[in-house]
Protein backbone atom coordinates (compact mmCIF):
# COMPACT_ATOMS: atom_id res chain seq x y z
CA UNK A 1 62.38 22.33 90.93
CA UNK A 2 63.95 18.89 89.67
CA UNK A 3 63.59 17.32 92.97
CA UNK A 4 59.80 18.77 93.29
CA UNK A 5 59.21 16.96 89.78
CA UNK A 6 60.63 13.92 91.11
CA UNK A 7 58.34 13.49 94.11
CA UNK A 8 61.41 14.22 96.19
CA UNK A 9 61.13 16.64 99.59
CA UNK A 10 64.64 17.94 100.23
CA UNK A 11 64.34 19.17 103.62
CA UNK A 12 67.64 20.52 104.25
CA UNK A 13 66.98 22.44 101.48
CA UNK A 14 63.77 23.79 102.28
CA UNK A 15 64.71 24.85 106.07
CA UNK A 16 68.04 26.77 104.49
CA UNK A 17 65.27 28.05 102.18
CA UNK A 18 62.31 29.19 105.33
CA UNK A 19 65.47 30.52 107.38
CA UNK A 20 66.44 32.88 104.44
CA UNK A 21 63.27 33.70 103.54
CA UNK A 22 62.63 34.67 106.74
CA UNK A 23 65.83 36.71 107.45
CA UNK A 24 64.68 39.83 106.07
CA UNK A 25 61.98 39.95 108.21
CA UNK A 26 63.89 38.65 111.80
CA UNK A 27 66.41 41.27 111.12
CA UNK A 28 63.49 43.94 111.19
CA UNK A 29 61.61 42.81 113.89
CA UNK A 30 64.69 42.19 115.70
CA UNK A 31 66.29 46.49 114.65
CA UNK A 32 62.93 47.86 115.71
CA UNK A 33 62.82 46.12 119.25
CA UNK A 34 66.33 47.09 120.14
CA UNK A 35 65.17 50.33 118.42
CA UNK A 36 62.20 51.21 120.96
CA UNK A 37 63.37 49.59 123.32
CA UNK A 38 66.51 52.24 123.57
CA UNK A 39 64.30 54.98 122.73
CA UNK A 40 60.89 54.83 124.13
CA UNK A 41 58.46 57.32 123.45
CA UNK A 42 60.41 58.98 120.29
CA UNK A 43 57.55 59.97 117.97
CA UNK A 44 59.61 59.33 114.62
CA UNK A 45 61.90 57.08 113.68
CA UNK A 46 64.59 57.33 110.44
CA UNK A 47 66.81 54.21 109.07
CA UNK A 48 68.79 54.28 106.22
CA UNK A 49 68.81 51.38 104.08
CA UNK A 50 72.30 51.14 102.19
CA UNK A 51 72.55 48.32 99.44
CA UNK A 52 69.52 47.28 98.14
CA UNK A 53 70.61 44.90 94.95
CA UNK A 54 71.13 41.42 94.73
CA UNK A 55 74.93 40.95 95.67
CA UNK A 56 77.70 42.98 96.27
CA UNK A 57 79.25 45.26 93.23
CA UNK A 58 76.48 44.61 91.25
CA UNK A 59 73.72 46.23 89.82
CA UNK A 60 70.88 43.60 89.47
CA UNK A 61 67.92 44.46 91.93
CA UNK A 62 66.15 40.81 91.40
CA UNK A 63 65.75 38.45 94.17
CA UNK A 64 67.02 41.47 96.75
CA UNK A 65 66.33 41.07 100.51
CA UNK A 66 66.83 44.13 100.96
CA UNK A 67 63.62 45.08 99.57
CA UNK A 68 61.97 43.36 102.43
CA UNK A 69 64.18 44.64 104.95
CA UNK A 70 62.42 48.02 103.62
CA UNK A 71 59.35 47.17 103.42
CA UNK A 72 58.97 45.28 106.73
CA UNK A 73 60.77 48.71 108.57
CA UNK A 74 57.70 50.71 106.76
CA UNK A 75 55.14 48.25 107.94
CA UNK A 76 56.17 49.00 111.49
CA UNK A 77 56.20 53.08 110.55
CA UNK A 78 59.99 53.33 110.27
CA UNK A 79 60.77 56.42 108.04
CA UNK A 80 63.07 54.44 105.62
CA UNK A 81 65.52 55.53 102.70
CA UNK A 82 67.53 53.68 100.54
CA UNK A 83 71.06 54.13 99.19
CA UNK A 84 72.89 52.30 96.94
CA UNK A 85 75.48 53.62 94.06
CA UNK A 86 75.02 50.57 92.00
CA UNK A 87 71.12 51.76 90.97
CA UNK A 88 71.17 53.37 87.86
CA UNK A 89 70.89 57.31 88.98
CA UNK A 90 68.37 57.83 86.22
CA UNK A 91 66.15 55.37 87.76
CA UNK A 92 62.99 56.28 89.53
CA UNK A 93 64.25 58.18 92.58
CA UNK A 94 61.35 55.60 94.69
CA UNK A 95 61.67 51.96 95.62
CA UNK A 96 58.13 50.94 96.82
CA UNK A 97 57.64 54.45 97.40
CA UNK A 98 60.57 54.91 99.85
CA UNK A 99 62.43 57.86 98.78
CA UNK A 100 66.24 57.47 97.85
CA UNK A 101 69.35 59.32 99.24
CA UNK A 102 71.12 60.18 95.96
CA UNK A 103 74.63 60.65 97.89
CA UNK A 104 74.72 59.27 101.56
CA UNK A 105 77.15 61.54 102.98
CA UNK A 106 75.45 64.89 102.40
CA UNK A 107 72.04 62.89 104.19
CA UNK A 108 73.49 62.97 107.66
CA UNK A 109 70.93 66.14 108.17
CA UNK A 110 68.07 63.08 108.28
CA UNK A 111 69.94 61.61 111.59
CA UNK A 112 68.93 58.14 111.42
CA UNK A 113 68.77 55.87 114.33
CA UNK A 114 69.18 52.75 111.92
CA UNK A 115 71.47 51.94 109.53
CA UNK A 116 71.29 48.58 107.63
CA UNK A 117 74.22 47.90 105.16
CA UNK A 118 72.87 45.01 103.84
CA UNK A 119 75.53 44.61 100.69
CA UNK A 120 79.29 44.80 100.52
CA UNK A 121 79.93 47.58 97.70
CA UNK A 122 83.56 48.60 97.73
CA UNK A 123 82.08 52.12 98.38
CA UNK A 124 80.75 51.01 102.04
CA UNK A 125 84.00 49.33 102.67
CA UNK A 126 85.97 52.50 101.72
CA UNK A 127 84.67 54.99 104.55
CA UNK A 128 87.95 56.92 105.74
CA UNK A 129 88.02 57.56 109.63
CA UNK A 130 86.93 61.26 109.05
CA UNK A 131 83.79 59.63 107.44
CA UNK A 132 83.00 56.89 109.59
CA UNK A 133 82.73 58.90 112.22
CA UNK A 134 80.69 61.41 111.34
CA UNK A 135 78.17 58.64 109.73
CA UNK A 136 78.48 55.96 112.72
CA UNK A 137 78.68 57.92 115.98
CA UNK A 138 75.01 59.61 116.40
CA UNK A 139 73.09 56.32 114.88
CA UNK A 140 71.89 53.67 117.73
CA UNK A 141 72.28 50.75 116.17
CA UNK A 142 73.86 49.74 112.53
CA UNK A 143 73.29 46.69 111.10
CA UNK A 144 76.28 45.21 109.27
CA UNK A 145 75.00 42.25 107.69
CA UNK A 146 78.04 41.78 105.16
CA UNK A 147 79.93 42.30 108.06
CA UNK A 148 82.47 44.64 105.97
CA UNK A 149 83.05 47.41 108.20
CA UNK A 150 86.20 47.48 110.12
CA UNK A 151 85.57 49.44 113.10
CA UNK A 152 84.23 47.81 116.26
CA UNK A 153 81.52 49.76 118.65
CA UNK A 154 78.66 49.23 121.03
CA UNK A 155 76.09 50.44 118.43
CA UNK A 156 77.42 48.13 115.14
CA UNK A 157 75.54 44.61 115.17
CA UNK A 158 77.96 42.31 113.10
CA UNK A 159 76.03 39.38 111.55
């Protein structure tokens, strides 16, 4: 803003600014290529969004990418829901009309093919074994931008 007012074109600045403003939307282009690409001719396709405020551990949804992840993922007819234990339960159960999996573990019924943990809450980090494996195994591809989860394996894309 103060450099703007000063005639002043950081561009160092404003390329770290396109690239992450852009992010959002390579990392959903990029999650629904590998997507089709492994499963050609599937007629429906499920991802689970999981952190969806601002920053880690907190519960302010303002300036979230994570919002665009989602609503890029719907734009290319993902079925998308969101998780996050930070969002007030009382709030609407909808973010841009994408429904919202009150408790993640008892969703595993929905069998995603995408997974995008998109914020480091200490709950994501504390998956026990038992857990991990019954959340990580089936889905084709999980997107740990954070990169907080432990385990290694052919279907977790670390960022």
């Amino acid at each position: 803003y103060k450099s703007e007012q000063l005639n002043y074109v950081p561009e160092v600045v404003s390329a770290g600014r396109r690239i992450n403003d852009g992010f959002a939307r390579w990392l959903a282009k990029d999650s629904v290529f590998r997507l089709f690409k492994e499963h050609k001719g599937l007629k429906k396709y499920t991802a689970f969004v999981c952190g969806v405020t601002f920053k880690a551990n907190c519960s302010d949804l303002r300036n979230s990418k994570s919002i665009d992840i989602i609503n890029k993922l719907k734009e290319y007819g993902i079925e998308v829901y969101w998780h996050d234990p930070l969002v007030n339960q009382n709030a609407n159960k909808t973010l841009n009309d994408i429904p919202r999996l009150h408790d993640l573990k008892k969703n595993l019924i929905l069998k995603p093919q995408l997974v995008f943990i998109c914020v480091g809450h200490d709950e994501y980090k504390e998956f026990n074994e038992n857990e991990y494996d019954t959340f990580f195994k089936d889905c084709s591809f999980v997107y740990d931008v954070p990169n907080i989860l432990e385990r290694k394996g052919d279907n977790i894309i670390k960022l």
